[in-house]
PDB file of N, CA and C in Angstrom:
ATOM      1  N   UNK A   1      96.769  55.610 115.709  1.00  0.00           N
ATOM      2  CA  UNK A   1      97.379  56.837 116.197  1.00  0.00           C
ATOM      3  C   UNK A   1      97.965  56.590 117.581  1.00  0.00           C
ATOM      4  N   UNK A   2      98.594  57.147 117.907  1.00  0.00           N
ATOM      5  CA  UNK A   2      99.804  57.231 119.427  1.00  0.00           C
ATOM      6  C   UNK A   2      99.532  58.151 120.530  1.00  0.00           C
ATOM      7  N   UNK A   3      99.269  58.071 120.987  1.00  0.00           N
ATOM      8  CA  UNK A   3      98.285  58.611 122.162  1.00  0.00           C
ATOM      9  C   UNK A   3      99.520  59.712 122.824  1.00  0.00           C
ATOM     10  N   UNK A   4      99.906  60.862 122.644  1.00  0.00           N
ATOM     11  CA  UNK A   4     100.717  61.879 123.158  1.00  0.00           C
ATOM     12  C   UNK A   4     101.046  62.103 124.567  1.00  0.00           C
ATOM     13  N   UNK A   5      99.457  62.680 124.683  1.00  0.00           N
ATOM     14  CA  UNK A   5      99.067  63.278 125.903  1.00  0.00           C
ATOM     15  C   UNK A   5      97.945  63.181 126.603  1.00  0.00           C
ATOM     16  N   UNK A   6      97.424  63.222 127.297  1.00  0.00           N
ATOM     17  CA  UNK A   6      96.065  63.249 127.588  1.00  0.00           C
ATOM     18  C   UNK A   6      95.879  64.147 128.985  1.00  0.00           C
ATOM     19  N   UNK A   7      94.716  64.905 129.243  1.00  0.00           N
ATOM     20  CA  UNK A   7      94.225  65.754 130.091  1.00  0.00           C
ATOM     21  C   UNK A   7      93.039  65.555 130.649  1.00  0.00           C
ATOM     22  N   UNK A   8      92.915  65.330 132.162  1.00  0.00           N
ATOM     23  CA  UNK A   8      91.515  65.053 132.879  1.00  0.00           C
ATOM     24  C   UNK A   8      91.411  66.398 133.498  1.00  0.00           C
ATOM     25  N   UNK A   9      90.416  66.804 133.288  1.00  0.00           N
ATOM     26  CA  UNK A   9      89.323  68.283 133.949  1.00  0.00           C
ATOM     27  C   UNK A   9      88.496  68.060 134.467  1.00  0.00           C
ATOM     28  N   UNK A  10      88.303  68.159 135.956  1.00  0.00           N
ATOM     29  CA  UNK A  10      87.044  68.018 136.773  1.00  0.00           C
ATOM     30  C   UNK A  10      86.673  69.121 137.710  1.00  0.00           C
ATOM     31  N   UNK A  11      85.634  69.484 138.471  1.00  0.00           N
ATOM     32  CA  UNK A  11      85.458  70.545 139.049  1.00  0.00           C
ATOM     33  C   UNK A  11      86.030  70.309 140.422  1.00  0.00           C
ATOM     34  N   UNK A  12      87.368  71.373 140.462  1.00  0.00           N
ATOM     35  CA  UNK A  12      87.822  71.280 141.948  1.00  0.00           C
ATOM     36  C   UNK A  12      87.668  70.892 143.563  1.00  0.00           C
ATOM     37  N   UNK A  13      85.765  71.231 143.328  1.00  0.00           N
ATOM     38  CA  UNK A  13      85.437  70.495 144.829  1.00  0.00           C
ATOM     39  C   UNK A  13      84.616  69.175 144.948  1.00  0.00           C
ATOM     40  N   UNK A  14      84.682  68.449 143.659  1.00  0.00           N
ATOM     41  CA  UNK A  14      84.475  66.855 143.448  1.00  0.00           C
ATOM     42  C   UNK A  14      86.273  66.202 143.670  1.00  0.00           C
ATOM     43  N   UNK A  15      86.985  66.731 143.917  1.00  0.00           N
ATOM     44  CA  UNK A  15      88.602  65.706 144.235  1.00  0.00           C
ATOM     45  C   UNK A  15      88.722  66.086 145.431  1.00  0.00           C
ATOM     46  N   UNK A  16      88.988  64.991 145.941  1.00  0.00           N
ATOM     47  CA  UNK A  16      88.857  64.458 147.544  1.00  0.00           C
ATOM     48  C   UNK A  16      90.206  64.749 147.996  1.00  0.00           C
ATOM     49  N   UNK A  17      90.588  65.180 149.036  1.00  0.00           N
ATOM     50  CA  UNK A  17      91.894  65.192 150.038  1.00  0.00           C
ATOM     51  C   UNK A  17      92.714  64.511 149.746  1.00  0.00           C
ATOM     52  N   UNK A  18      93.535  64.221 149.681  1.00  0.00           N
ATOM     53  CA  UNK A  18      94.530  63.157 150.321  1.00  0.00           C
ATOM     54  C   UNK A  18      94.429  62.480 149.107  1.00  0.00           C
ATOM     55  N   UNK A  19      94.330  62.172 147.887  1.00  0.00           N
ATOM     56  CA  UNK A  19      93.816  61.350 146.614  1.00  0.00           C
ATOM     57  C   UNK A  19      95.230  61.004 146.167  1.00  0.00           C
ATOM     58  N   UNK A  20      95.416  59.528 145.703  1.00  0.00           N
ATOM     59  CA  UNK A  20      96.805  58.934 145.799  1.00  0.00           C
ATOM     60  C   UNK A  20      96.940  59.208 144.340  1.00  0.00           C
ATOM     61  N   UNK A  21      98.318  59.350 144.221  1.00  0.00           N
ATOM     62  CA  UNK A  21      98.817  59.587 142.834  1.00  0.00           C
ATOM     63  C   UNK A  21      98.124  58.156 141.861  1.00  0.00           C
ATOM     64  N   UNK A  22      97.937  59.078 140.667  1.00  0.00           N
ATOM     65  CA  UNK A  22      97.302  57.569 139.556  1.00  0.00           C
ATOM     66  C   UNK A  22      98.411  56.403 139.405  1.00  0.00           C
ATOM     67  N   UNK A  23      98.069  55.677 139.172  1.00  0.00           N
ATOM     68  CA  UNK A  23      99.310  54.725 138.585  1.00  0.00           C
ATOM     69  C   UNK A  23      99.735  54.719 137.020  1.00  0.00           C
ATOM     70  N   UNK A  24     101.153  55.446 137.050  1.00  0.00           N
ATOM     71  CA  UNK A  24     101.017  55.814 135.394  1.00  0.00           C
ATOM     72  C   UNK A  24     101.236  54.913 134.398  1.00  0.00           C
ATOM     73  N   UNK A  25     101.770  53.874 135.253  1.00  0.00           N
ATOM     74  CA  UNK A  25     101.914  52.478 134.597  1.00  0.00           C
ATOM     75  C   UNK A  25     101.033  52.410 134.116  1.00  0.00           C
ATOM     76  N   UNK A  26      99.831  51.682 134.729  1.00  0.00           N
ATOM     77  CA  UNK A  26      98.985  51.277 134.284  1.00  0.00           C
ATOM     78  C   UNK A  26      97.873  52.538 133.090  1.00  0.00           C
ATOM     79  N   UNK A  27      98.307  53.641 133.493  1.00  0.00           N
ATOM     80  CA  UNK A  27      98.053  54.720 132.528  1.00  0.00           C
ATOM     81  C   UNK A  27      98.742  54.561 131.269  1.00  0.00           C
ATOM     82  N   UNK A  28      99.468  54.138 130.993  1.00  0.00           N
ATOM     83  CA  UNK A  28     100.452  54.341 130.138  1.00  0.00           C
ATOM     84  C   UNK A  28     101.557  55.500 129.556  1.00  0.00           C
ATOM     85  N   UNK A  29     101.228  56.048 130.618  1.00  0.00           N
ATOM     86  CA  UNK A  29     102.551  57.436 130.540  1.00  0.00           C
ATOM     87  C   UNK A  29     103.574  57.173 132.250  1.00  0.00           C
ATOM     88  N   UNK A  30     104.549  58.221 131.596  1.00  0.00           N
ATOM     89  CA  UNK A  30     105.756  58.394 132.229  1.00  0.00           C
ATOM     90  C   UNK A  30     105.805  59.835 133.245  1.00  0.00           C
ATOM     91  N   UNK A  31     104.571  60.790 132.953  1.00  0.00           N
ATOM     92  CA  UNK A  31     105.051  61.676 133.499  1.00  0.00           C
ATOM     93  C   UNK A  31     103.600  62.286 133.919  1.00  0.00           C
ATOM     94  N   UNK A  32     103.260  62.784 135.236  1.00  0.00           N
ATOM     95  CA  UNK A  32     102.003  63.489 135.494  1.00  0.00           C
ATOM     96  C   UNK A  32     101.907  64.570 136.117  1.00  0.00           C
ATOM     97  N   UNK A  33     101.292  65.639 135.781  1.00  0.00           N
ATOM     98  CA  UNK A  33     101.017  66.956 136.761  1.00  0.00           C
ATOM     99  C   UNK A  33      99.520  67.349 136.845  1.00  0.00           C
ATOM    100  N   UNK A  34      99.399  67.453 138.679  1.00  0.00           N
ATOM    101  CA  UNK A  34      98.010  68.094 138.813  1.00  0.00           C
ATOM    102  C   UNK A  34      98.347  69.880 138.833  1.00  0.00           C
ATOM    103  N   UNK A  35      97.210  70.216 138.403  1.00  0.00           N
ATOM    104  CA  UNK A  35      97.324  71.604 138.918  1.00  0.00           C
ATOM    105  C   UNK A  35      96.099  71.899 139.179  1.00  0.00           C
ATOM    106  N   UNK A  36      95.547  72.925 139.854  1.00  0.00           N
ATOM    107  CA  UNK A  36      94.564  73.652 140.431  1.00  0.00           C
ATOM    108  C   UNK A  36      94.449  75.377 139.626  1.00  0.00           C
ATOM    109  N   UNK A  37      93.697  74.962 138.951  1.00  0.00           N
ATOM    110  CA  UNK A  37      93.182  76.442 138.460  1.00  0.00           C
ATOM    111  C   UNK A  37      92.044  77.357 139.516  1.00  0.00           C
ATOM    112  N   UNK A  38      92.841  78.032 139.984  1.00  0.00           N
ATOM    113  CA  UNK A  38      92.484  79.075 141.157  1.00  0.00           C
ATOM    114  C   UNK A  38      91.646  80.030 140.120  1.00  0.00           C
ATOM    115  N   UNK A  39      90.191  80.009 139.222  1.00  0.00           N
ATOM    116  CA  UNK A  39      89.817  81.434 139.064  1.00  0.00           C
ATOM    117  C   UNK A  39      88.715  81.381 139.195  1.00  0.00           C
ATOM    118  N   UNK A  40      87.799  81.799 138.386  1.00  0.00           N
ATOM    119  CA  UNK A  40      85.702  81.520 138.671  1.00  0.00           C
ATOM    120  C   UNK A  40      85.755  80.186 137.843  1.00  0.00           C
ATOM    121  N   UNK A  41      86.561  79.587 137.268  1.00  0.00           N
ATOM    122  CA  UNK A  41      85.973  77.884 136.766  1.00  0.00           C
ATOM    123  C   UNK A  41      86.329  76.934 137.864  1.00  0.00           C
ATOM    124  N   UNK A  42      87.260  76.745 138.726  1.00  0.00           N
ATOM    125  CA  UNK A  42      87.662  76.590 140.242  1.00  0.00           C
ATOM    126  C   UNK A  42      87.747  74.772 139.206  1.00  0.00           C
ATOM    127  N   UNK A  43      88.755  74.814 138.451  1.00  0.00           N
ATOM    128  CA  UNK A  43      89.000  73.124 138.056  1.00  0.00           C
ATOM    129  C   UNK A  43      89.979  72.699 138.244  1.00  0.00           C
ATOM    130  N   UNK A  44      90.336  71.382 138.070  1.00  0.00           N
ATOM    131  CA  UNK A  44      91.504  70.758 138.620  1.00  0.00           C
ATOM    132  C   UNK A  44      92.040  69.952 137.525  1.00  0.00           C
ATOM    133  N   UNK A  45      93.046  69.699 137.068  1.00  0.00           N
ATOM    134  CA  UNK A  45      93.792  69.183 135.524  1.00  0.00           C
ATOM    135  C   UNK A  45      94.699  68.367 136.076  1.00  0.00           C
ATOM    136  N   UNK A  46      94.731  66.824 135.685  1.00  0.00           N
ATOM    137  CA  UNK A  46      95.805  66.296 135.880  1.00  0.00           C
ATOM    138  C   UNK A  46      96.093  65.807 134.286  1.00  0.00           C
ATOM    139  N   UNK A  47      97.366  66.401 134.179  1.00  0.00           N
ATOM    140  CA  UNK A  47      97.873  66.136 132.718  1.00  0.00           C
ATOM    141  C   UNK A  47      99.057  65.134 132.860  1.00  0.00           C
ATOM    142  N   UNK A  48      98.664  64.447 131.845  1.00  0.00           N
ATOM    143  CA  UNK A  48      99.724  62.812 131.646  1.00  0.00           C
ATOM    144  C   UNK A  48     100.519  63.319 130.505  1.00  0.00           C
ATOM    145  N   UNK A  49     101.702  63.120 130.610  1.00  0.00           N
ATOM    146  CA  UNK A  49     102.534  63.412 129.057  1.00  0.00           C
ATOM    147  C   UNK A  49     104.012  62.278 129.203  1.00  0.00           C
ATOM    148  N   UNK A  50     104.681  61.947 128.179  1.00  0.00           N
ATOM    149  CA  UNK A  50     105.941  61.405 127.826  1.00  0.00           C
ATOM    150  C   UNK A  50     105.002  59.686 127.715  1.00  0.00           C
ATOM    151  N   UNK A  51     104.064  59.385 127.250  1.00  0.00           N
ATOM    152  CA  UNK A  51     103.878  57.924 127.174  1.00  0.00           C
ATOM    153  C   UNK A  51     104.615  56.809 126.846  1.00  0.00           C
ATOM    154  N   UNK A  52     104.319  55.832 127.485  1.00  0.00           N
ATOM    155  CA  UNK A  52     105.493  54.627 127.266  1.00  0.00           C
ATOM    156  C   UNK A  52     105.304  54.419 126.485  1.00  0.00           C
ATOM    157  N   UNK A  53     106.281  52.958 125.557  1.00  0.00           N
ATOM    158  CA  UNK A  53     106.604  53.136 124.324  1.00  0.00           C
ATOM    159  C   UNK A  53     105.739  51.768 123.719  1.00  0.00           C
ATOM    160  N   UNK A  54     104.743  51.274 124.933  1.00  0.00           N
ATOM    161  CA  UNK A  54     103.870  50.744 124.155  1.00  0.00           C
ATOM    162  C   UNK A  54     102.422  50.700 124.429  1.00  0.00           C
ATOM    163  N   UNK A  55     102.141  52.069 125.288  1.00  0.00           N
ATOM    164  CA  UNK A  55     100.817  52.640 125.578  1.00  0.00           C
ATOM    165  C   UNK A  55     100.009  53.224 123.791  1.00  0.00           C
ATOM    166  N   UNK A  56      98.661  52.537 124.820  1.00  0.00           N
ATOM    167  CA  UNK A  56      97.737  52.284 123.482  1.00  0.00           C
ATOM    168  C   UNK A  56      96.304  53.635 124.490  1.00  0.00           C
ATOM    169  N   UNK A  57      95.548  53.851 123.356  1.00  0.00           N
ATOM    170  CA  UNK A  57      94.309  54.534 123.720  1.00  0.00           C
ATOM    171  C   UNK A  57      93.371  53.808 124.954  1.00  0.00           C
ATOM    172  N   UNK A  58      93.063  52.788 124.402  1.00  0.00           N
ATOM    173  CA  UNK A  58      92.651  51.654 124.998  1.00  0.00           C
ATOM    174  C   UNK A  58      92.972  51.317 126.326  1.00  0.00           C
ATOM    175  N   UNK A  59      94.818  51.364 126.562  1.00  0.00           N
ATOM    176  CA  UNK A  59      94.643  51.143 127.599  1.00  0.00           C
ATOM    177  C   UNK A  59      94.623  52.425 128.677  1.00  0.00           C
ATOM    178  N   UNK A  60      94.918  54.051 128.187  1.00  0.00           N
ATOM    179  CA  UNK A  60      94.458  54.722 128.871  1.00  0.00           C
ATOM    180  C   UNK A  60      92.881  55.337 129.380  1.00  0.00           C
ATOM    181  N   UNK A  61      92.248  54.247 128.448  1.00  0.00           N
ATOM    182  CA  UNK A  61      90.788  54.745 128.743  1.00  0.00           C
ATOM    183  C   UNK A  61      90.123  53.839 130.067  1.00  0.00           C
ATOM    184  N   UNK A  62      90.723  52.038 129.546  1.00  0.00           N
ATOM    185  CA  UNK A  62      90.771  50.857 131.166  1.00  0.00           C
ATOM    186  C   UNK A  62      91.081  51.952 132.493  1.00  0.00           C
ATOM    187  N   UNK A  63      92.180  52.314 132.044  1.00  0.00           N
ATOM    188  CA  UNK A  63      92.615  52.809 133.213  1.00  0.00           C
ATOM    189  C   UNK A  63      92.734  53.723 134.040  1.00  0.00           C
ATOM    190  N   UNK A  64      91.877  55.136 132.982  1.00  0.00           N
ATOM    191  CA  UNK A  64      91.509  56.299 133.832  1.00  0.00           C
ATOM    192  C   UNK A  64      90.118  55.936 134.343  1.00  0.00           C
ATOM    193  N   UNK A  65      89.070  54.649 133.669  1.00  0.00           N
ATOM    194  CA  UNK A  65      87.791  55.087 134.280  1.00  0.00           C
ATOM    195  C   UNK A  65      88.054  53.809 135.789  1.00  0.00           C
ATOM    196  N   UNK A  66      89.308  53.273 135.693  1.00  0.00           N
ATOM    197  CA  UNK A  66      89.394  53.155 137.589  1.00  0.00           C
ATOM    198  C   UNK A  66      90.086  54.377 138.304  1.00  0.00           C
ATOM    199  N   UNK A  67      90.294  55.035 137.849  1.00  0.00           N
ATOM    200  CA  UNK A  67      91.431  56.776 138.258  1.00  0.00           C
ATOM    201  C   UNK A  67      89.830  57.303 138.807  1.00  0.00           C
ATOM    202  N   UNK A  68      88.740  57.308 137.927  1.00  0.00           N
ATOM    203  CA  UNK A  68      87.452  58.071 138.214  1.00  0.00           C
ATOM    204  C   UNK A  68      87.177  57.308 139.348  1.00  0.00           C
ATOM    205  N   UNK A  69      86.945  56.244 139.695  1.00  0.00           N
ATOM    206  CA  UNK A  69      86.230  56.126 140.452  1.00  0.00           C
ATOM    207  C   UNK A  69      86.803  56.621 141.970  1.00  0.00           C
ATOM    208  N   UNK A  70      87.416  57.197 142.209  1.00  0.00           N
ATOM    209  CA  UNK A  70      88.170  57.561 143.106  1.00  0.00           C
ATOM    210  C   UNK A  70      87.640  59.083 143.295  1.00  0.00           C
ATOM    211  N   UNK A  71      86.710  59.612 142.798  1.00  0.00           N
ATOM    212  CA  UNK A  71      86.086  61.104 142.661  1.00  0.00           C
ATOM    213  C   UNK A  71      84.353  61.092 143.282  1.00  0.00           C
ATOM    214  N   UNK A  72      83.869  62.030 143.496  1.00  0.00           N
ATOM    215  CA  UNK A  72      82.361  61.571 144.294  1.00  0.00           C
ATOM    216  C   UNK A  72      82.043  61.051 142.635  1.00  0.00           C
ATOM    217  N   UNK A  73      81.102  60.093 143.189  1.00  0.00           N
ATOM    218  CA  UNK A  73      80.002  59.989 142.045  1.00  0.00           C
ATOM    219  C   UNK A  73      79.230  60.845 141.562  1.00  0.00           C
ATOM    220  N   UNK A  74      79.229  60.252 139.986  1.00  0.00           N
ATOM    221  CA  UNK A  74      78.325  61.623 139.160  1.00  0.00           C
ATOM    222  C   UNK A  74      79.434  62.409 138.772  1.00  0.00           C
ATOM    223  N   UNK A  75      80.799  62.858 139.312  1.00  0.00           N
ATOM    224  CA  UNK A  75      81.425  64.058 139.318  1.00  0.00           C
ATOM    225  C   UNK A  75      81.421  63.935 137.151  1.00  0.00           C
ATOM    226  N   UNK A  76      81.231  65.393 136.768  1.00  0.00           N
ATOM    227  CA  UNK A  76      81.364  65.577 135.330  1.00  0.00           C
ATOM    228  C   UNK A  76      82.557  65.846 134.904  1.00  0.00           C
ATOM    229  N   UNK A  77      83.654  65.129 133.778  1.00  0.00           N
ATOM    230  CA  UNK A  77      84.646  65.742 133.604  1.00  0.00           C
ATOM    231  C   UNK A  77      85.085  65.346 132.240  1.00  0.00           C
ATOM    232  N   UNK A  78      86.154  66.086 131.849  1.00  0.00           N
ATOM    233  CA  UNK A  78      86.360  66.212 130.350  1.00  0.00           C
ATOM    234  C   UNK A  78      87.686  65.892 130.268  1.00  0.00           C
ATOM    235  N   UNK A  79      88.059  64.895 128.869  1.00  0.00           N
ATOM    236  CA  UNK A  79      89.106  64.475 129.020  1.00  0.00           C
ATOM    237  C   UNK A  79      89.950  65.031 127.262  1.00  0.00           C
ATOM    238  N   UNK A  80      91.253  65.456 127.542  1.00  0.00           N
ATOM    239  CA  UNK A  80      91.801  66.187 126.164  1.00  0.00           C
ATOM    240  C   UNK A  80      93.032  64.916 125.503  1.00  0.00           C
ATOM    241  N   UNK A  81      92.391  64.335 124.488  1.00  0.00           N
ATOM    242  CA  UNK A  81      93.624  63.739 124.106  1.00  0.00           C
ATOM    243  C   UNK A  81      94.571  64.112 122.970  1.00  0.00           C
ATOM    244  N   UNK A  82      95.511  64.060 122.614  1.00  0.00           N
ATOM    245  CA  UNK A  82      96.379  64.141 122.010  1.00  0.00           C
ATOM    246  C   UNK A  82      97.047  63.608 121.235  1.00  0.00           C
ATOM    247  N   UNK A  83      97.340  63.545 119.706  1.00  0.00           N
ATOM    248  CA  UNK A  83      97.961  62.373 119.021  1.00  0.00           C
ATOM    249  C   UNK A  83      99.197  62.932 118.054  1.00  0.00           C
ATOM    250  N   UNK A  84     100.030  61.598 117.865  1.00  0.00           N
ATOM    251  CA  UNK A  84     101.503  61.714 117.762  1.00  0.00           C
ATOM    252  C   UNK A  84     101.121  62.524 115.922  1.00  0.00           C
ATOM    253  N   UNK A  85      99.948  62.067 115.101  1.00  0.00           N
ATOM    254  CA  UNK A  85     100.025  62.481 113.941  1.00  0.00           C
ATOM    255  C   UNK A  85      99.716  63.454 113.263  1.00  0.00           C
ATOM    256  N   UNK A  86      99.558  64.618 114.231  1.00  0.00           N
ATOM    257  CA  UNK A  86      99.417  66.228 114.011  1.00  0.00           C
ATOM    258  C   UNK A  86      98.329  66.411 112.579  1.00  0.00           C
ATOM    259  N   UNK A  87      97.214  65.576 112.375  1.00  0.00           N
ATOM    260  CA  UNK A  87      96.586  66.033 111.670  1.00  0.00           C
ATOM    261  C   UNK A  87      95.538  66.725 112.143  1.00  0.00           C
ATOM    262  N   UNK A  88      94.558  67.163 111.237  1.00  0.00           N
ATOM    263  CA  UNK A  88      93.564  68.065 111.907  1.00  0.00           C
ATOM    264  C   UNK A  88      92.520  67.720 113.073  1.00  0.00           C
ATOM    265  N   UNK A  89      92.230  66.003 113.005  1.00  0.00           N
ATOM    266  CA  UNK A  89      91.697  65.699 113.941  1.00  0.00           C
ATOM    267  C   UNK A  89      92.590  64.875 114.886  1.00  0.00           C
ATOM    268  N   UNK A  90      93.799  65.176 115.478  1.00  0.00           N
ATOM    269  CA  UNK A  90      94.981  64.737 116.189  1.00  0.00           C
ATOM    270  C   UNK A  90      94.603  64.954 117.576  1.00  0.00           C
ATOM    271  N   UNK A  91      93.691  65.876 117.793  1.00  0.00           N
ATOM    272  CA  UNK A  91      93.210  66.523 118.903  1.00  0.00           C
ATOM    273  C   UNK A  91      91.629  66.177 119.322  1.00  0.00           C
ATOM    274  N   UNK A  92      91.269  65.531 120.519  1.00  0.00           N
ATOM    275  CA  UNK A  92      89.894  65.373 120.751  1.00  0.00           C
ATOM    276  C   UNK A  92      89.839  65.283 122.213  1.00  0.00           C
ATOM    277  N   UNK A  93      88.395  66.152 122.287  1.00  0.00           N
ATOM    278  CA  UNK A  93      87.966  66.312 123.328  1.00  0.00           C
ATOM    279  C   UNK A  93      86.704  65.647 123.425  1.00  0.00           C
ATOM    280  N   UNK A  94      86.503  65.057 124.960  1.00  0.00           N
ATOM    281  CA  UNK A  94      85.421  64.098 125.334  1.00  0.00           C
ATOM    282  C   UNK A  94      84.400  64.861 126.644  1.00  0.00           C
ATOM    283  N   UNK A  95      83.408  64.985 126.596  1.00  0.00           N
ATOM    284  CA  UNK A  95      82.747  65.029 127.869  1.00  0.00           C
ATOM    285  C   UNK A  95      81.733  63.897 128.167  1.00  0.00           C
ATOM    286  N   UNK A  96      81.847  63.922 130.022  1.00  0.00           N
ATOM    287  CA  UNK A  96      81.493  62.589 130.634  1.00  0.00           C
ATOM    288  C   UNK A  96      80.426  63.298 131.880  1.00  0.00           C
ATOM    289  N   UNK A  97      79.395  62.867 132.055  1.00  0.00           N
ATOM    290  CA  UNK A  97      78.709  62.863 133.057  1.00  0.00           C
ATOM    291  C   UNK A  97      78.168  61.254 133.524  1.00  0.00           C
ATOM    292  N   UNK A  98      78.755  61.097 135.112  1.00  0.00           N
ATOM    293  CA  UNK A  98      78.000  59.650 135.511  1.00  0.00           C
ATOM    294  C   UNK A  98      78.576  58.481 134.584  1.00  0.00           C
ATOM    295  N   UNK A  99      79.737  59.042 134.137  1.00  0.00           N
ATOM    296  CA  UNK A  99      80.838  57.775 133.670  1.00  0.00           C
ATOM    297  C   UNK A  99      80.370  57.582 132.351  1.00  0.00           C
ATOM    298  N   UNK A 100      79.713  58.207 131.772  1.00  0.00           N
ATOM    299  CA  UNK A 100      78.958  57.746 130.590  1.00  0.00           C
ATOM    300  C   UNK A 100      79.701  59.156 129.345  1.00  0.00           C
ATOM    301  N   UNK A 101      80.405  58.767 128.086  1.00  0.00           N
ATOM    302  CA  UNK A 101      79.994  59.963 127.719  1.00  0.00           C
ATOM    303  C   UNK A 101      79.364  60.413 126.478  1.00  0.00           C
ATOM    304  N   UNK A 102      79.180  62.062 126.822  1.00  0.00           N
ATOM    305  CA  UNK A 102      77.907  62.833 126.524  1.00  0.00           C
ATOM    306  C   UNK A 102      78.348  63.637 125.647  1.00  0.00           C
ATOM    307  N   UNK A 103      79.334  63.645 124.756  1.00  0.00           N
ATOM    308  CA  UNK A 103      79.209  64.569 123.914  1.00  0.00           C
ATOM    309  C   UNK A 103      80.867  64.036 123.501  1.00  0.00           C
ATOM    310  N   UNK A 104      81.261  64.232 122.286  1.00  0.00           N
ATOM    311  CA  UNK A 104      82.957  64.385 121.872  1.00  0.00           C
ATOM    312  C   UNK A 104      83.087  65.455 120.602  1.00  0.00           C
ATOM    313  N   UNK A 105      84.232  66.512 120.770  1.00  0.00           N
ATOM    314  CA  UNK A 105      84.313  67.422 120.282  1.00  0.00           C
ATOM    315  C   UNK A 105      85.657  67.083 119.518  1.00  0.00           C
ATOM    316  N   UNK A 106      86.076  67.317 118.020  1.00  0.00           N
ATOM    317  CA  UNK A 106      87.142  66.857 117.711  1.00  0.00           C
ATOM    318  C   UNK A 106      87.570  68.915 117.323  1.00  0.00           C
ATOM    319  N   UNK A 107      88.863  68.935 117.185  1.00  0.00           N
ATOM    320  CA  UNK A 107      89.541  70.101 116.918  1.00  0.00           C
ATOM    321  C   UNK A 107      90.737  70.178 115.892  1.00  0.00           C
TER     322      UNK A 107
END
């Protein structure tokens, strides 16, 4: 499967100041947006979309868990991926505590 999109969710006051843009290269996408969800979940989303044309799962997984380490330690966060073959399980969600993860939810 072809890796679409992918979405990192972490709690807004585990991302540090000044935090340098990811390298999307080495992500394997072309295009990134953070945003800040201002409400009572107070989280922060940086969504990757338009992937290059020979980004693999694999290598966005190398390369977001050096993206993590750039967050306090421990920080818990959930990652949404996305796939090019629109079947029912095209869509999966992961949760991570302490780099490890703890649960995967498919949709």
């Amino acid at each position: 499967m072809n890796l679409t999109q992918a979405v990192l969710t972490v709690p807004s006051h585990m991302v540090p100041g000044g935090m340098p843009r990811p390298d999307l290269k080495q992500l394997g996408f072309s295009d990134f947006e953070r945003c800040s969800i201002v409400d009572t979940t107070m989280l922060t989303r940086f969504e990757f979309s338009r992937p290059t044309k020979h980004a693999t799962e694999a290598q966005f997984d190398e390369a977001i868990e050096q993206f993590i380490w750039l967050f306090a330690k421990g920080t818990p966060y959930v990652i949404d991926k996305a796939f090019a073959d629109n079947t029912p399980d095209s869509h999966h969600r992961y949760y991570y505590t302490n780099n490890k993860r703890i649960c995967e939810a498919i949709s």
